[in-house]
N, C-alpha and C. Protein backbone atom coordinates (compact mmCIF):
# COMPACT_ATOMS: atom_id res chain seq x y z
N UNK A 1 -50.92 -50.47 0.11
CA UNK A 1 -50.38 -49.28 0.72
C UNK A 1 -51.46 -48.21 0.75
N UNK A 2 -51.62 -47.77 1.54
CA UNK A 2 -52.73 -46.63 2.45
C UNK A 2 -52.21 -45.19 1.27
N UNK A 3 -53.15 -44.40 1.29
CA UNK A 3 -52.74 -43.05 0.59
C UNK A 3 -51.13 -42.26 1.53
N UNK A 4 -50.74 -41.47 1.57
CA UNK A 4 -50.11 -40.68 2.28
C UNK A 4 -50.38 -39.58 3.19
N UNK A 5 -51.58 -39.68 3.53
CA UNK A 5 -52.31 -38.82 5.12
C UNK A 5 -53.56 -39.77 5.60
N UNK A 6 -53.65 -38.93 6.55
CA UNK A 6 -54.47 -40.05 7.68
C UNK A 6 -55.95 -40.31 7.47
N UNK A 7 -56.30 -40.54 7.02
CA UNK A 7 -58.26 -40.78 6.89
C UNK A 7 -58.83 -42.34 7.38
N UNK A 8 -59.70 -42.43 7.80
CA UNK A 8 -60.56 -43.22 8.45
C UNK A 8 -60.67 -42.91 10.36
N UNK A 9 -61.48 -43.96 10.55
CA UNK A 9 -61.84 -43.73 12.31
C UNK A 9 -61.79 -45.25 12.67
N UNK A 10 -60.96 -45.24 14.07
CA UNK A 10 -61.13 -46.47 14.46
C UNK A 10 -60.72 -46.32 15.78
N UNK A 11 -61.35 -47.65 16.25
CA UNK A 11 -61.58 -47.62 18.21
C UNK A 11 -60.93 -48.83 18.10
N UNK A 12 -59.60 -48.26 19.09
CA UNK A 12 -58.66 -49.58 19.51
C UNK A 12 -58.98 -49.40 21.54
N UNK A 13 -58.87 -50.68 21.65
CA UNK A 13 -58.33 -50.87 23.07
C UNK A 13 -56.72 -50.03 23.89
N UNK A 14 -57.07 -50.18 24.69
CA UNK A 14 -55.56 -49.73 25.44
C UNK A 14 -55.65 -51.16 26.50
N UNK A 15 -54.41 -51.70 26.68
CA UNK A 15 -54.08 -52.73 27.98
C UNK A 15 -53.54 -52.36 29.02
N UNK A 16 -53.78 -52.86 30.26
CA UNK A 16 -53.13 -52.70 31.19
C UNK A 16 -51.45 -52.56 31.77
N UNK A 17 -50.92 -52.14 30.47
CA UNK A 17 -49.47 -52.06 30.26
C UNK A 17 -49.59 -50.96 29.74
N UNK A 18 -50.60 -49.88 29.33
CA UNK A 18 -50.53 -48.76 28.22
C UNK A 18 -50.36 -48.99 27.30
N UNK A 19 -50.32 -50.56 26.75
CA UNK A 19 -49.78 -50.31 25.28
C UNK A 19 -51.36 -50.38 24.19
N UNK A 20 -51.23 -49.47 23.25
CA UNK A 20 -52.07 -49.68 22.37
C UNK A 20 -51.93 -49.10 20.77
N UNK A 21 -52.63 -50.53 19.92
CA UNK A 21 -52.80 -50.59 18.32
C UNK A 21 -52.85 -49.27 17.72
N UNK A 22 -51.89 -49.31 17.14
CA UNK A 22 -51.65 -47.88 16.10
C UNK A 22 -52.74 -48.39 15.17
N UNK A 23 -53.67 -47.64 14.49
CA UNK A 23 -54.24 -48.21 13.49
C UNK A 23 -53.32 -48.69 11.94
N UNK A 24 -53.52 -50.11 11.62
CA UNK A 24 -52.48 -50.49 10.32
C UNK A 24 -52.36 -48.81 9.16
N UNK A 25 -53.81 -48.67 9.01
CA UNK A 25 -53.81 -47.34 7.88
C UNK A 25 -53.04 -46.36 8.02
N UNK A 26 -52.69 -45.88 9.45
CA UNK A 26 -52.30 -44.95 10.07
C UNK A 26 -50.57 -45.47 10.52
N UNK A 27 -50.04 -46.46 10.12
CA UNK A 27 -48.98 -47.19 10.72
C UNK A 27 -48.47 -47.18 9.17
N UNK A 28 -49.08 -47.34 7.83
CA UNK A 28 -48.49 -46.85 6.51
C UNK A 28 -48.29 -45.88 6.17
N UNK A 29 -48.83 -44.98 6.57
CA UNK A 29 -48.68 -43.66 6.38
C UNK A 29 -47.69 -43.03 6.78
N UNK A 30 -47.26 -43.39 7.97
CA UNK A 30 -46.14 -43.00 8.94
C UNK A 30 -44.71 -43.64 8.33
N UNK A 31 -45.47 -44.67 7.80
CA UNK A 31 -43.78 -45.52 7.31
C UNK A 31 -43.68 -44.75 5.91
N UNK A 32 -44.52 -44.45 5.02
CA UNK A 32 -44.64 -43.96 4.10
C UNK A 32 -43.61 -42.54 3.97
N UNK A 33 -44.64 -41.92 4.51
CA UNK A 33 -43.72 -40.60 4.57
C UNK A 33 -42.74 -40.18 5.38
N UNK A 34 -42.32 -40.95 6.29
CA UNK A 34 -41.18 -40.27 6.95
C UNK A 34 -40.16 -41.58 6.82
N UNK A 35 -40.08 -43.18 6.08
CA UNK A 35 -39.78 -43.94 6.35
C UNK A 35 -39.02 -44.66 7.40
N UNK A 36 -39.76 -44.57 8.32
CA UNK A 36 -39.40 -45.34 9.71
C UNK A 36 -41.23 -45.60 10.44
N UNK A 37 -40.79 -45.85 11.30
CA UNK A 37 -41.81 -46.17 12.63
C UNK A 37 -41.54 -44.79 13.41
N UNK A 38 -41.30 -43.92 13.72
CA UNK A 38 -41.52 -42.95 14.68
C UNK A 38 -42.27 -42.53 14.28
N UNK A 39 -43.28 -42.29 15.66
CA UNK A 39 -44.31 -41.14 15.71
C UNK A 39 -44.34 -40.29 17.05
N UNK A 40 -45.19 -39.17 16.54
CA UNK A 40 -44.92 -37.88 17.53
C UNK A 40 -46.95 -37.86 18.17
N UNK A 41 -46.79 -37.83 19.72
CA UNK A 41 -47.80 -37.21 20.31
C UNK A 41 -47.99 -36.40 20.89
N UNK A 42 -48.86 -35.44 20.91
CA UNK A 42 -49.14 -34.27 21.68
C UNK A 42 -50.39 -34.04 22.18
N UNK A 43 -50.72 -33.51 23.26
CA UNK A 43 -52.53 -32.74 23.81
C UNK A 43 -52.16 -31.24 22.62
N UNK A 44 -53.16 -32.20 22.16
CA UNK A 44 -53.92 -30.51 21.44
C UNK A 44 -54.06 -29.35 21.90
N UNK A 45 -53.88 -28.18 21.26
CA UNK A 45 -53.96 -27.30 22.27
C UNK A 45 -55.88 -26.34 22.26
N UNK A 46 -56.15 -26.85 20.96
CA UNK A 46 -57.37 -26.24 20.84
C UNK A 46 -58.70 -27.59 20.96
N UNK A 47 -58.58 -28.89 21.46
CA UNK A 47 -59.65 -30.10 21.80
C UNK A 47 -59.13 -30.83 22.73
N UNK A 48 -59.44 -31.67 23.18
CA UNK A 48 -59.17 -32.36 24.56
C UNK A 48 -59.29 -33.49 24.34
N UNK A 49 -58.27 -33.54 23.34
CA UNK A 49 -57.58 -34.81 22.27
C UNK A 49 -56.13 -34.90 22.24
N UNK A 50 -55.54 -36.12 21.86
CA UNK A 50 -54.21 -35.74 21.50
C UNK A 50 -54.45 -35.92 20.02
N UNK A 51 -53.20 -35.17 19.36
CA UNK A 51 -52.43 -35.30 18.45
C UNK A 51 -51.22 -36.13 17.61
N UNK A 52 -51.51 -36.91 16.83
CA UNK A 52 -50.60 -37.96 16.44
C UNK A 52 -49.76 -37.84 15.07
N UNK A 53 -48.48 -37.43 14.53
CA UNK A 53 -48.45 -37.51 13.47
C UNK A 53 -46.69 -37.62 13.31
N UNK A 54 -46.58 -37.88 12.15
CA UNK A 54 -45.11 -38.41 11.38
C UNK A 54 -44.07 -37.36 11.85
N UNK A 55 -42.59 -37.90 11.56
CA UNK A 55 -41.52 -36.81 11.90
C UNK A 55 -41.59 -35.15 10.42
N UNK A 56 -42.20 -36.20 9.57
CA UNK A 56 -41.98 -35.03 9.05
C UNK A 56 -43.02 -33.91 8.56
N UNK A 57 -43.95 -34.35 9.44
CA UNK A 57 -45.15 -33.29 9.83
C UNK A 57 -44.66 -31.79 10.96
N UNK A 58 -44.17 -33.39 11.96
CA UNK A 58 -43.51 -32.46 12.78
C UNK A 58 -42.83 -31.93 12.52
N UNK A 59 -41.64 -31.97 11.49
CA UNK A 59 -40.60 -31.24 10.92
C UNK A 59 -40.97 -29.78 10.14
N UNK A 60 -42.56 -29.70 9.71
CA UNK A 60 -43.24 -29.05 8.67
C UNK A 60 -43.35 -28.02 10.11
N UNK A 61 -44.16 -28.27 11.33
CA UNK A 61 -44.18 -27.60 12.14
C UNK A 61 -43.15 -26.59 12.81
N UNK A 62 -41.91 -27.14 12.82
CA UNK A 62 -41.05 -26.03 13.34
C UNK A 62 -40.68 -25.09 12.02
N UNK A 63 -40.65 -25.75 10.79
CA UNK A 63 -40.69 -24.55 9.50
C UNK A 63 -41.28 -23.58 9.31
N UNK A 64 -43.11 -23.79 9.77
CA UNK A 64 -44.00 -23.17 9.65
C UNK A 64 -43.43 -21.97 11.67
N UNK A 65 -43.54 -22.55 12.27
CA UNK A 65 -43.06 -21.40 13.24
C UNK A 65 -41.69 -20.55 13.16
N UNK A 66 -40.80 -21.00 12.62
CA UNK A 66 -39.37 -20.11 12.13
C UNK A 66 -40.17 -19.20 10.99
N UNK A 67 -40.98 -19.30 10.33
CA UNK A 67 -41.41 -18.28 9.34
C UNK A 67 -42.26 -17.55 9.79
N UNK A 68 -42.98 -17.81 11.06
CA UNK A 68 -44.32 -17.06 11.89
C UNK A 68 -43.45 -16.37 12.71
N UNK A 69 -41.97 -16.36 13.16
CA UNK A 69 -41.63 -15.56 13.98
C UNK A 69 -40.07 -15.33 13.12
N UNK A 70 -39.66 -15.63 12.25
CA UNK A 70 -38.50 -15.16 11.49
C UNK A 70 -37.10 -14.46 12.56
N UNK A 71 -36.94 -15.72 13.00
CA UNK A 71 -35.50 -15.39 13.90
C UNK A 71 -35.62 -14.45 14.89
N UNK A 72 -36.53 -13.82 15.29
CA UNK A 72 -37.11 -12.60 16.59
C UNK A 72 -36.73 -13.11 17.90
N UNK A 73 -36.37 -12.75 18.75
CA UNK A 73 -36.41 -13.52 19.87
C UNK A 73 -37.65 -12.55 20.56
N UNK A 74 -38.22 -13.28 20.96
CA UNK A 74 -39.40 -12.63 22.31
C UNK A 74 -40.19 -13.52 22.99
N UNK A 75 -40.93 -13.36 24.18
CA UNK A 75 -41.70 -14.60 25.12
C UNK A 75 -42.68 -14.88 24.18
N UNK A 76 -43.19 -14.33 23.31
CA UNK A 76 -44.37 -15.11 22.23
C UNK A 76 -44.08 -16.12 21.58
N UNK A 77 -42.60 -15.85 20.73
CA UNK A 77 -42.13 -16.82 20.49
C UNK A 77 -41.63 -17.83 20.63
N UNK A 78 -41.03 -17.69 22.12
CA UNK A 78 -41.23 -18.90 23.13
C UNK A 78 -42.14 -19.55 23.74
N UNK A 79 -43.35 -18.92 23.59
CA UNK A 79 -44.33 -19.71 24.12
C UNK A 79 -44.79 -20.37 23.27
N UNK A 80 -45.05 -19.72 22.37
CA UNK A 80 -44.86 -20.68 20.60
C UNK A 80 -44.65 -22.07 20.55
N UNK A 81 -43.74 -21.69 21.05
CA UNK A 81 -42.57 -23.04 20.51
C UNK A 81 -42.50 -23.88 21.68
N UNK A 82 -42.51 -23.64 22.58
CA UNK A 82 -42.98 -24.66 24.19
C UNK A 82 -44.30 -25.28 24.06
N UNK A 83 -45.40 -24.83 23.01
CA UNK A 83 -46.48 -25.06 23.15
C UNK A 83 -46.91 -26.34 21.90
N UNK A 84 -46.11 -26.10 21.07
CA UNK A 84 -46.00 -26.90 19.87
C UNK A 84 -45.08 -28.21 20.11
N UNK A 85 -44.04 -27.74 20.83
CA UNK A 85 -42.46 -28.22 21.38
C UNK A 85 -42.50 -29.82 22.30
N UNK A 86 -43.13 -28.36 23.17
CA UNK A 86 -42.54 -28.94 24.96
C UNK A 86 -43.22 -29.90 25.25
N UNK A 87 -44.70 -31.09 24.73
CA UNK A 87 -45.38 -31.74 25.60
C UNK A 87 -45.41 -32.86 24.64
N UNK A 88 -44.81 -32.89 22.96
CA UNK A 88 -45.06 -34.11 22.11
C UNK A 88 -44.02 -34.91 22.45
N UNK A 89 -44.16 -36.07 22.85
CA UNK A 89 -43.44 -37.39 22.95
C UNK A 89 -43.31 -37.77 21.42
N UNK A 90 -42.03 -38.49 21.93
CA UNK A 90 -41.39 -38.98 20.17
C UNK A 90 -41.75 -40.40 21.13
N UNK A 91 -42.20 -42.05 20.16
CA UNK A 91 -42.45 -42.85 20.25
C UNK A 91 -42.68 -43.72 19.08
N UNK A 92 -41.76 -44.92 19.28
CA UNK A 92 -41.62 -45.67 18.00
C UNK A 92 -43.11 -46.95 18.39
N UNK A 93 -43.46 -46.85 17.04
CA UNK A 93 -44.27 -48.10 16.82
C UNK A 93 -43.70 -49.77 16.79
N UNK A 94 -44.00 -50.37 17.41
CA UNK A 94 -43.14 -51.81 17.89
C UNK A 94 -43.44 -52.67 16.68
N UNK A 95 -42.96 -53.77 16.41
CA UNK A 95 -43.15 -54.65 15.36
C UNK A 95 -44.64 -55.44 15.29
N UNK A 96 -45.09 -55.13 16.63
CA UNK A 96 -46.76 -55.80 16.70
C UNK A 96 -47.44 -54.53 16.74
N UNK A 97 -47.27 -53.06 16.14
CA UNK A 97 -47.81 -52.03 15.13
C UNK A 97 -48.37 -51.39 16.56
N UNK A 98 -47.54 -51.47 17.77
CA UNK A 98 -48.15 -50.70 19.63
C UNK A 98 -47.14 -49.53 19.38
N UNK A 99 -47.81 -49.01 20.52
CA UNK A 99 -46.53 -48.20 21.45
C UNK A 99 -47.42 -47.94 22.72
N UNK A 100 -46.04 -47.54 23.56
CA UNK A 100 -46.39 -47.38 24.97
C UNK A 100 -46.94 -46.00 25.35
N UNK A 101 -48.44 -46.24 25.87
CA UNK A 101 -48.82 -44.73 25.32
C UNK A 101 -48.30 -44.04 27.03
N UNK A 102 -47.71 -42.62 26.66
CA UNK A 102 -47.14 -42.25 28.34
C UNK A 102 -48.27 -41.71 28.87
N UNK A 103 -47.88 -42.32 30.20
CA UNK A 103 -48.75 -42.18 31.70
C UNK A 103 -49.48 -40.72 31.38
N UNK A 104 -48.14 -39.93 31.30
CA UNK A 104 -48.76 -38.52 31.48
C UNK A 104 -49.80 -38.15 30.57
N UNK A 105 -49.59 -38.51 29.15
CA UNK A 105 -50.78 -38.29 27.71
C UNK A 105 -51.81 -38.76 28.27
N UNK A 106 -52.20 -40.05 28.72
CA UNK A 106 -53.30 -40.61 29.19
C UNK A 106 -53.59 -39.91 30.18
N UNK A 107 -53.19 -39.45 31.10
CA UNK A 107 -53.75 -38.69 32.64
C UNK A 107 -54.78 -37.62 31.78
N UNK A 108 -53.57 -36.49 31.02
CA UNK A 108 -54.22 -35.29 30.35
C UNK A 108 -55.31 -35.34 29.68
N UNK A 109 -55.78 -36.61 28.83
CA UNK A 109 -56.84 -36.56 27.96
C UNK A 109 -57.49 -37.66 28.61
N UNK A 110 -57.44 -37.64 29.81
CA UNK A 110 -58.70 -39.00 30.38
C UNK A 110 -58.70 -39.85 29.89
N UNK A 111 -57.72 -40.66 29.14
CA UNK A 111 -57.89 -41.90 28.42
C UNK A 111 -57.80 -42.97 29.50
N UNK A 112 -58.56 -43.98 29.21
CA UNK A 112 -58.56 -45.35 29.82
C UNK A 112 -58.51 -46.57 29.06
N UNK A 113 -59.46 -46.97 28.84
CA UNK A 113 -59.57 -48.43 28.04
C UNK A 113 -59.39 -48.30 26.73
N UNK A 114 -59.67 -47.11 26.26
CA UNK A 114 -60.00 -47.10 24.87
C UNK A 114 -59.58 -45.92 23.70
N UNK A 115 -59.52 -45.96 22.98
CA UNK A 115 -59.17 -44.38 22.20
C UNK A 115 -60.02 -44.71 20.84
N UNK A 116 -60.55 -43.31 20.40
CA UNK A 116 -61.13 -42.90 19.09
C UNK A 116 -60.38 -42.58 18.45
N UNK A 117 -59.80 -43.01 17.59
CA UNK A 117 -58.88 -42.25 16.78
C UNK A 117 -59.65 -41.93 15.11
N UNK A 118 -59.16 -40.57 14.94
CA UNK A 118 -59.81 -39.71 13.94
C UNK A 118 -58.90 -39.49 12.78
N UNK A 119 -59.14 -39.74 11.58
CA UNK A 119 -57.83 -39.41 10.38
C UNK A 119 -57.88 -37.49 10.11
N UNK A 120 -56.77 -36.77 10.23
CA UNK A 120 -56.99 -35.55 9.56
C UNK A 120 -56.23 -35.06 8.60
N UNK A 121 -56.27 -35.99 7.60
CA UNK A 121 -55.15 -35.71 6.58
C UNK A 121 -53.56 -35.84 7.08
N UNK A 122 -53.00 -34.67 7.50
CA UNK A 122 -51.48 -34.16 8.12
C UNK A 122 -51.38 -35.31 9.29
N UNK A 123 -52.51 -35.23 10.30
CA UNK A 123 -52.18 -35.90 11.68
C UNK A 123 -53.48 -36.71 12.02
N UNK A 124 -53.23 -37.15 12.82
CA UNK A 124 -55.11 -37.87 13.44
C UNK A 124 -54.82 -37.53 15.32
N UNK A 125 -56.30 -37.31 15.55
CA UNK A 125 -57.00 -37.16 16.49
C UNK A 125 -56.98 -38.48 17.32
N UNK A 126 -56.97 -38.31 18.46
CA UNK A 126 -57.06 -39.59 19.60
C UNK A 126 -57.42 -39.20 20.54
N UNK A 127 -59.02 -39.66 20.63
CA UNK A 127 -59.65 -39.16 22.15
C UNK A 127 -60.31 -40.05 22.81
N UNK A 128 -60.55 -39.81 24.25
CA UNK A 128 -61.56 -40.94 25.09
C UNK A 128 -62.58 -41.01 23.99
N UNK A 129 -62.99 -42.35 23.88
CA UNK A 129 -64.37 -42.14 23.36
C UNK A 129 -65.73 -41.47 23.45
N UNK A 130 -65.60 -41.45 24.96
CA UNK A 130 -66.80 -40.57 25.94
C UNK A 130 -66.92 -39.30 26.35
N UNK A 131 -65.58 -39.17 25.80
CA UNK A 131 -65.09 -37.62 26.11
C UNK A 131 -65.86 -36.85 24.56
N UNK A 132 -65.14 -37.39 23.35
CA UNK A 132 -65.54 -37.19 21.62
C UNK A 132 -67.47 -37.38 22.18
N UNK A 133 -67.87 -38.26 21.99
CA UNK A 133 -69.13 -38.51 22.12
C UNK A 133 -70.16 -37.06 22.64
N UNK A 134 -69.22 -36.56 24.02
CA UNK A 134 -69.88 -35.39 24.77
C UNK A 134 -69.66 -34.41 24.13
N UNK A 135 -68.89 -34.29 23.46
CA UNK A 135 -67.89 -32.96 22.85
C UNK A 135 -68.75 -32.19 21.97
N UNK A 136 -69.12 -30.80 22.58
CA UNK A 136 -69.99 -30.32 21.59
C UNK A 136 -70.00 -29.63 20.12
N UNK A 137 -68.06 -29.76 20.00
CA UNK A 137 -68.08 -29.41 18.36
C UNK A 137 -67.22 -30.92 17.40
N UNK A 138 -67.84 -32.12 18.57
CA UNK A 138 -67.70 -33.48 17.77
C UNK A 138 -68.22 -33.42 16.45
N UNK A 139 -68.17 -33.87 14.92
CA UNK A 139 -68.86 -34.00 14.38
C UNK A 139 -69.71 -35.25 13.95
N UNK A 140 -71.54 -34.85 14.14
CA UNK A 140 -72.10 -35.44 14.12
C UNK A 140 -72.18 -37.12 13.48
N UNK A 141 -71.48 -37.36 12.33
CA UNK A 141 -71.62 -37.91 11.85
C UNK A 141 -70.17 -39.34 11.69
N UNK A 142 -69.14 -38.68 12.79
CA UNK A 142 -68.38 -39.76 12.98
C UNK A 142 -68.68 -39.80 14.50
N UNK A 143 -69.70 -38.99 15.67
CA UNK A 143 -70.25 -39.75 16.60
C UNK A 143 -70.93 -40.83 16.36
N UNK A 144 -71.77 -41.09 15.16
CA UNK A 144 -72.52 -42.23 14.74
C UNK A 144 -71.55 -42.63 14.43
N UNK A 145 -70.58 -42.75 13.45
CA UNK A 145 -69.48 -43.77 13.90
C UNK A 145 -69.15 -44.59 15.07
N UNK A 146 -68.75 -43.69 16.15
CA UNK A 146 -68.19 -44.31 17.24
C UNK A 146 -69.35 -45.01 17.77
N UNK A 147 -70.41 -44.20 17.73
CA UNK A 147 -71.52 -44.86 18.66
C UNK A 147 -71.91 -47.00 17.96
N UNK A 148 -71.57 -46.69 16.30
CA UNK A 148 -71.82 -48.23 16.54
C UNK A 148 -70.60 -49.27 16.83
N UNK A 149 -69.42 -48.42 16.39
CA UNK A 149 -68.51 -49.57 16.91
C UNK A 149 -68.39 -49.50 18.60
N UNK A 150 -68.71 -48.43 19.40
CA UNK A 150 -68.61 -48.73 20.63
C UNK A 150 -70.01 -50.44 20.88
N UNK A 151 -71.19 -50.15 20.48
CA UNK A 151 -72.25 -51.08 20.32
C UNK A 151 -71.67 -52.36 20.15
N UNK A 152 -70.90 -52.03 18.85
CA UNK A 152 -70.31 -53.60 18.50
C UNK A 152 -69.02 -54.22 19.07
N UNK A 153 -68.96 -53.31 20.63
CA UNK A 153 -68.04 -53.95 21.67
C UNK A 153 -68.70 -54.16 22.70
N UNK A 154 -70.05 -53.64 22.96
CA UNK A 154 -70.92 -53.72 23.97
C UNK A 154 -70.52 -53.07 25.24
N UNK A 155 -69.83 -51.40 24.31
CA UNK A 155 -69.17 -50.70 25.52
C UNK A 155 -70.64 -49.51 25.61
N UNK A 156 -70.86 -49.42 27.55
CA UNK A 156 -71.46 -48.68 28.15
C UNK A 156 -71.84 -47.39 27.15
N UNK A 157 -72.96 -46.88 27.61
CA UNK A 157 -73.02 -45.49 27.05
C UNK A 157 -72.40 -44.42 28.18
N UNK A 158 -72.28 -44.95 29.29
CA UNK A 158 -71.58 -43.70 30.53
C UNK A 158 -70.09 -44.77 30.15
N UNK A 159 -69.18 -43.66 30.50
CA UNK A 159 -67.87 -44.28 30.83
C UNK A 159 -67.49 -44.60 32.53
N UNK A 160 -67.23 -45.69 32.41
CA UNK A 160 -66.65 -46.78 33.47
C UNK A 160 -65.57 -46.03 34.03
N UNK A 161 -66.08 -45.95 35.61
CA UNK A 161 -65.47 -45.04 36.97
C UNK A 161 -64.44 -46.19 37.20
N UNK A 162 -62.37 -45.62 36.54
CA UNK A 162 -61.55 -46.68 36.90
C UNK A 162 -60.67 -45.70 37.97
């Protein structure tokens, strides 16, 4: 059994069905702490990544905004909450440890063949690989990450015009 937050990096495929490998580490964790298979995705709102994490991360999230706006009604606080809210897909992990990643997540973060996925304790990171690679506040030292497991797939250094 994996700790109880997300750490390590790993490059899974995506198939021509959208479906793609939750990482196992990242698939205990989720069962761990929220005990089930649901997980929550979202586009980040501050990287041009999505966001992946348990129900009861997400659950931590609307706590933490009911206390940032303490029952107020106003458009801040609706935008708040549309912004945190309105774009995470709920999606269960299948018994062969997939899910179907939606059309729309993939459009938004340019994903194609492949995803980087990043551990951040609470949630993990999931980005094109080529996108992370360019990214100028990537950090250095899990680009050398990606850069050898991309190597040890014998994936391009430009990303492939699909």
């Amino acid at each position: 059994m994996s700790e109880e937050f997300f750490h390590g990096c790993f490059l899974n495929g995506v198939d021509g069905k959208n479906r793609l490998s939750i990482p196992a580490d990242y698939r205990d964790v989720i069962q761990a702490r929220s005990g089930c298979k649901d997980l929550r995705l979202a586009p980040s709102r501050h990287a041009g990544c999505l966001l992946g994490f348990d129900k009861t991360y997400f659950a931590r999230l609307k706590a933490d905004h009911d206390v940032r706006f303490a029952s107020q009604a106003s458009r801040e606080r609706d935008r708040d909450a549309t912004a945190i809210f309105g774009a995470a897909q709920p999606l269960t992990i299948d018994d062969a440890g997939r899910i179907v990643l939606p059309p729309v997540l993939k459009k938004l973060r340019r994903i194609n063949s492949h995803i980087w996925f990043i551990g951040a304790g609470d949630f993990f990171e999931a980005w094109n690989p080529w996108a992370y690679r360019n990214d100028p506040e990537a950090d250095p030292t899990l680009v050398e990450f990606l850069r050898f497991e991309m190597e040890a797939r014998s994936l391009p250094d430009v990303e492939p015009v699909t």
